[in-house]
C-alpha atoms as a PDB file:
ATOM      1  CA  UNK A   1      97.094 109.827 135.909  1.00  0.00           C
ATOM      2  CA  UNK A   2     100.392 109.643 134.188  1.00  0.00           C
ATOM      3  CA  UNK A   3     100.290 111.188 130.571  1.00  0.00           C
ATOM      4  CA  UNK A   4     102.547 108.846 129.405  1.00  0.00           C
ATOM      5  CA  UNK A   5     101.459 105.562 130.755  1.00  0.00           C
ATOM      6  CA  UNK A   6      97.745 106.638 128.968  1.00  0.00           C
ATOM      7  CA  UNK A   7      99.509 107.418 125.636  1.00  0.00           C
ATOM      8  CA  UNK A   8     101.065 103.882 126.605  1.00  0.00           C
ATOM      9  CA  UNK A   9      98.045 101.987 126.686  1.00  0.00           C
ATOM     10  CA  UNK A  10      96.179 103.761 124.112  1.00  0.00           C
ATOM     11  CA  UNK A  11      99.025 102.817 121.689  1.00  0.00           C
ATOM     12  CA  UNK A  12      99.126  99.598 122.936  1.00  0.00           C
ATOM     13  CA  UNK A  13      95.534  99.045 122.225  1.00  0.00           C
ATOM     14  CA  UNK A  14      94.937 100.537 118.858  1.00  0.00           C
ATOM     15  CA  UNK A  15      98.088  98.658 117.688  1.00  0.00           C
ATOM     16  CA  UNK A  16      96.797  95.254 119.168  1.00  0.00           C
ATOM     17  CA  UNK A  17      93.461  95.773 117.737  1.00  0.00           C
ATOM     18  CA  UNK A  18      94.315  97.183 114.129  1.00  0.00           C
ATOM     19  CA  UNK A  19      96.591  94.441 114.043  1.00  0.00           C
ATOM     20  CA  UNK A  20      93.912  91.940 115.137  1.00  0.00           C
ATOM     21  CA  UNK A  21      91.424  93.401 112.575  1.00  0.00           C
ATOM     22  CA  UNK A  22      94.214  93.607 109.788  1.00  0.00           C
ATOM     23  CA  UNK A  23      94.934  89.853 110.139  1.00  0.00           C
ATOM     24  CA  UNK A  24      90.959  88.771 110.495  1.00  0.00           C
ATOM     25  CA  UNK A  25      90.335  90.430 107.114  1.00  0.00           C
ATOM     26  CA  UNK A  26      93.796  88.825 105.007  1.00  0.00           C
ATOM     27  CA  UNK A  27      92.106  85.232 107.270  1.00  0.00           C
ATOM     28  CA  UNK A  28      88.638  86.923 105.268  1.00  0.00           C
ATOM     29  CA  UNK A  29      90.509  87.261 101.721  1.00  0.00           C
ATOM     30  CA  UNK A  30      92.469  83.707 101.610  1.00  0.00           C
ATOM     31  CA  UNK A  31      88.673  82.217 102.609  1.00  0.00           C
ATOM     32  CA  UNK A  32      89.140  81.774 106.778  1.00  0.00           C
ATOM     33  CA  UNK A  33      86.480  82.423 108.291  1.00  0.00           C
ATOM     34  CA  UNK A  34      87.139  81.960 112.665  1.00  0.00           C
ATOM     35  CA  UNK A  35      83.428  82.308 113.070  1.00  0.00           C
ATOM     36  CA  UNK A  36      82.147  79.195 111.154  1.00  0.00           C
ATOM     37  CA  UNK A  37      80.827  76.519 112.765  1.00  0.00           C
ATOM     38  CA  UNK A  38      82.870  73.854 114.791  1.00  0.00           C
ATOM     39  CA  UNK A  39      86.698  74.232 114.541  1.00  0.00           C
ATOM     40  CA  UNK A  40      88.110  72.959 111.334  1.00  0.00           C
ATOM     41  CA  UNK A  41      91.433  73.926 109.984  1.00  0.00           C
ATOM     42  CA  UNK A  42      90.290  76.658 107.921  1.00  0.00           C
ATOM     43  CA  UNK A  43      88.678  78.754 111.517  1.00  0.00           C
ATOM     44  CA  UNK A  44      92.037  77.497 113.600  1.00  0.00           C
ATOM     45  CA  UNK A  45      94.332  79.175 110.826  1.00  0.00           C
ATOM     46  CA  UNK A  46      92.069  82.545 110.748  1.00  0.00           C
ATOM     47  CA  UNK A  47      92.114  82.203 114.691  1.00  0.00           C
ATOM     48  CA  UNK A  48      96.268  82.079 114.099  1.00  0.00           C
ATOM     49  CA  UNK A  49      96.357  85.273 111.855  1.00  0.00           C
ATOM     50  CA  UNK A  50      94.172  87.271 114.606  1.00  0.00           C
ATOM     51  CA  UNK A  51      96.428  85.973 117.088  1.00  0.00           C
ATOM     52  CA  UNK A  52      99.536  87.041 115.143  1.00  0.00           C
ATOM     53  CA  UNK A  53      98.198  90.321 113.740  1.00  0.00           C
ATOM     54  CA  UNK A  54      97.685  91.474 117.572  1.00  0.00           C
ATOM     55  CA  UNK A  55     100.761  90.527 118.576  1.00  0.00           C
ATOM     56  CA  UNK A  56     102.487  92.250 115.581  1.00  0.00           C
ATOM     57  CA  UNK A  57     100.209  95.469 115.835  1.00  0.00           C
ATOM     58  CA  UNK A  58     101.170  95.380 119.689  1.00  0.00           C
ATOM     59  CA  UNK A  59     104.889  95.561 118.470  1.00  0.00           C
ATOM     60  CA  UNK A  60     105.005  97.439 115.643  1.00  0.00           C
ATOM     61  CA  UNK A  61     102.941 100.198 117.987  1.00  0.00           C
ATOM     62  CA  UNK A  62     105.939  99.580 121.116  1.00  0.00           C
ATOM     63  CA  UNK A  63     108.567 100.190 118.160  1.00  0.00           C
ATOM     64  CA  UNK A  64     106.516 103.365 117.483  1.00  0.00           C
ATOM     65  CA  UNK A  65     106.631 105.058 120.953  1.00  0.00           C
ATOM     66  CA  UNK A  66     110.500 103.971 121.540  1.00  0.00           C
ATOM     67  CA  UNK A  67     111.432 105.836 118.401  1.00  0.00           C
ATOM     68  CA  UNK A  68     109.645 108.793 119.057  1.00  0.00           C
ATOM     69  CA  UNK A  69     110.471 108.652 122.943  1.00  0.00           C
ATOM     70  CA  UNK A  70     114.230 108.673 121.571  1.00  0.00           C
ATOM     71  CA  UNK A  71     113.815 111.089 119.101  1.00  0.00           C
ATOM     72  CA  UNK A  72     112.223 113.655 121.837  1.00  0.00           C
ATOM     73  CA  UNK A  73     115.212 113.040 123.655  1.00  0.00           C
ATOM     74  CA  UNK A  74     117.351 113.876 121.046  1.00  0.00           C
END
């Protein structure tokens, strides 16, 4: 297996799922709670911040390995 393609799915993964985890708990502090019965607007707008937290983690972690991919190569 390819070092680098682990190291790119490992940081893929732990930036998805912090970020996940980072947006259910701000859902947790402003009262959303996505596991409450039925959908109401209050478990579709925690449901959002997961959704948005992932896909920032997910970024902020691809940022991460460019910048220290280019700064190896530097």
């Amino acid at each position: 297996m390819n070092k680098s393609l682990l190291l790119e799915g490992l940081s893929d993964a732990v930036g998805f799922v912090g970020g996940a985890l980072l947006g259910y708990w701000i859902g947790r502090l402003f009262g959303l709670d996505i596991f409450a019965a039925g959908y109401n607007n209050a478990s579709i707008a925690g449901i959002v911040l997961v959704g948005l937290g992932g896909g920032v983690g997910l970024q902020l972690a691809r940022r991460w390995r460019r910048h220290s991919q280019a700064k190896r190569k530097d």
